[in-house]
C-alpha atoms as a PDB file:
ATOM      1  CA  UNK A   1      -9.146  59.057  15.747  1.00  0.00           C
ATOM      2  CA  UNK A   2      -9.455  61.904  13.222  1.00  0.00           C
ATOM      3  CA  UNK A   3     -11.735  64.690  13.640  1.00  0.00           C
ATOM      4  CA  UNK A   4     -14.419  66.724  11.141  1.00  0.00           C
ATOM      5  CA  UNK A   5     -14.924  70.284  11.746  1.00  0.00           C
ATOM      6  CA  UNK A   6     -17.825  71.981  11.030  1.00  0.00           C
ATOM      7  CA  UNK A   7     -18.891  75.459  10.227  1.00  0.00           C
ATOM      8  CA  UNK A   8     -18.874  76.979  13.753  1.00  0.00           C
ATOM      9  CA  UNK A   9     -15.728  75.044  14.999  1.00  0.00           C
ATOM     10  CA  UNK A  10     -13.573  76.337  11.659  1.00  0.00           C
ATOM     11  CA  UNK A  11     -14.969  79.757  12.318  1.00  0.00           C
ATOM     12  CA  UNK A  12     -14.219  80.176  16.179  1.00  0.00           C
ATOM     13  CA  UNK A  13     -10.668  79.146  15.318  1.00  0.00           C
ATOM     14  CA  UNK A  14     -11.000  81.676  12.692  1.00  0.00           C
ATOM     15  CA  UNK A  15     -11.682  84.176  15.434  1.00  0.00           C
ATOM     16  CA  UNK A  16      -8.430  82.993  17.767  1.00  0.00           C
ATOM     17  CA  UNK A  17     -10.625  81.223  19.856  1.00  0.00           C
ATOM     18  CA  UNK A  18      -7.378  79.824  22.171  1.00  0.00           C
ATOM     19  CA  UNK A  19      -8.954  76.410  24.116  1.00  0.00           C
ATOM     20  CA  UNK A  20      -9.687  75.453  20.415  1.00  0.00           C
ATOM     21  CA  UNK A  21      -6.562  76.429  18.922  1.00  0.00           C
ATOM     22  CA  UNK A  22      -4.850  74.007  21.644  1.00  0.00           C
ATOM     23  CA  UNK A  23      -6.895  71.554  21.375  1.00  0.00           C
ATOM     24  CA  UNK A  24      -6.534  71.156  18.299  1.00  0.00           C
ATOM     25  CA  UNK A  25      -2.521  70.880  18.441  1.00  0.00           C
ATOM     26  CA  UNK A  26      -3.186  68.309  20.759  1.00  0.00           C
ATOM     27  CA  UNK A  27      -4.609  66.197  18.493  1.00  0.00           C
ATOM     28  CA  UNK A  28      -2.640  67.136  16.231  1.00  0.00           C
ATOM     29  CA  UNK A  29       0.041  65.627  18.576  1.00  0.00           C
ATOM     30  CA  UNK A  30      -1.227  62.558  18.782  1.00  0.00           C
ATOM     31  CA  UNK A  31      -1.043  62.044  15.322  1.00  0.00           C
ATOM     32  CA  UNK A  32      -4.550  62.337  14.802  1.00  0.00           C
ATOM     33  CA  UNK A  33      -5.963  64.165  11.251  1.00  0.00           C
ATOM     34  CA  UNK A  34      -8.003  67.083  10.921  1.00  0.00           C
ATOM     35  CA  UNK A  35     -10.680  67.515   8.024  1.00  0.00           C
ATOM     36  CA  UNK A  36     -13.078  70.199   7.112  1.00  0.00           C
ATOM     37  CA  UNK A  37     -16.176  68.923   4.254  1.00  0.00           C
ATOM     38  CA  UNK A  38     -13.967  70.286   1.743  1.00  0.00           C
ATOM     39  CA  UNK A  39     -15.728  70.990  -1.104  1.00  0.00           C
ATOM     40  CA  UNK A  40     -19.156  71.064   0.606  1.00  0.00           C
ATOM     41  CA  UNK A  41     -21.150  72.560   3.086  1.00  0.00           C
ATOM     42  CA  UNK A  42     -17.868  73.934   5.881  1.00  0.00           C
ATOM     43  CA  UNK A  43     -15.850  75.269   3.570  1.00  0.00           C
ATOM     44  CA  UNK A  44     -18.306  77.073   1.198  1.00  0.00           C
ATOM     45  CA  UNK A  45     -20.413  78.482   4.600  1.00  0.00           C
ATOM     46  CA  UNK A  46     -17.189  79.631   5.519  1.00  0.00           C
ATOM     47  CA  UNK A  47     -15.959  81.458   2.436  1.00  0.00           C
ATOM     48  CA  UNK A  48     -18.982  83.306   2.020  1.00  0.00           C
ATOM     49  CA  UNK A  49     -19.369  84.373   5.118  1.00  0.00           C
ATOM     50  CA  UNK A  50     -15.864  85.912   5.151  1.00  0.00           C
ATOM     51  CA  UNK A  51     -16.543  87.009   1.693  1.00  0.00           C
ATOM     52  CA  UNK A  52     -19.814  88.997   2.811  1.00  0.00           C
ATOM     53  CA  UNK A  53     -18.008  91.055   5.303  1.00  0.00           C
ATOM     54  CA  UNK A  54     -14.681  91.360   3.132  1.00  0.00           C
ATOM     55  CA  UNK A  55     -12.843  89.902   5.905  1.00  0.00           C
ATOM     56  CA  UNK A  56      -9.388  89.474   3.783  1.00  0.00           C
ATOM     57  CA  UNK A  57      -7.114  89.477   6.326  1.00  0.00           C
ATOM     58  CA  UNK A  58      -9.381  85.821   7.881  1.00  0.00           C
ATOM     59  CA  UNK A  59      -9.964  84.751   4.237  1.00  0.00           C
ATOM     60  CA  UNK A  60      -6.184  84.155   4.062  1.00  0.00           C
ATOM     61  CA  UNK A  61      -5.938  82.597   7.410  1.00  0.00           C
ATOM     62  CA  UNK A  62      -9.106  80.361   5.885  1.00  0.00           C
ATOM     63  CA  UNK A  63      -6.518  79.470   2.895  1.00  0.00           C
ATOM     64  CA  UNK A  64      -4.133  78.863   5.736  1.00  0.00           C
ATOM     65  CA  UNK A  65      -5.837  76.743   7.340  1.00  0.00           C
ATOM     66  CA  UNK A  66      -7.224  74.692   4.459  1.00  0.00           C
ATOM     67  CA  UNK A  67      -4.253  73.835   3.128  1.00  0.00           C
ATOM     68  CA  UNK A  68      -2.260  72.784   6.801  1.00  0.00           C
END
């Protein structure tokens, strides 16, 4: 099964949220894939919400992410 995060998901692992962050290795594990509505809704939300608050240090961990 693969999974799509949305907005809030992508930003509490943003935010170290840790019962995410292992969950999501989990699935990970079990050789399940992991998308975020790349070029759409999720991932422009995102970036301009870290933009807004000049949050550079989570925008990088965003790019991070993205490209996993």
């Amino acid at each position: 099964m693969n999974y799509l995060l949305d907005t809030n998901i992508v930003t509490a692992i943003l935010k170290q949220n840790q019962k995410l962050k292992r969950k999501l290795a989990s699935v990970q594990r079990q050789g399940s894939e992991i998308f975020i509505s790349g070029i759409t809704i999720t991932y422009f939300e995102t970036k301009r919400g870290l933009l807004a608050v000049n949050a550079t240090r989570k925008i990088s961990d965003f790019h991070f992410f993205c490209t996993e």
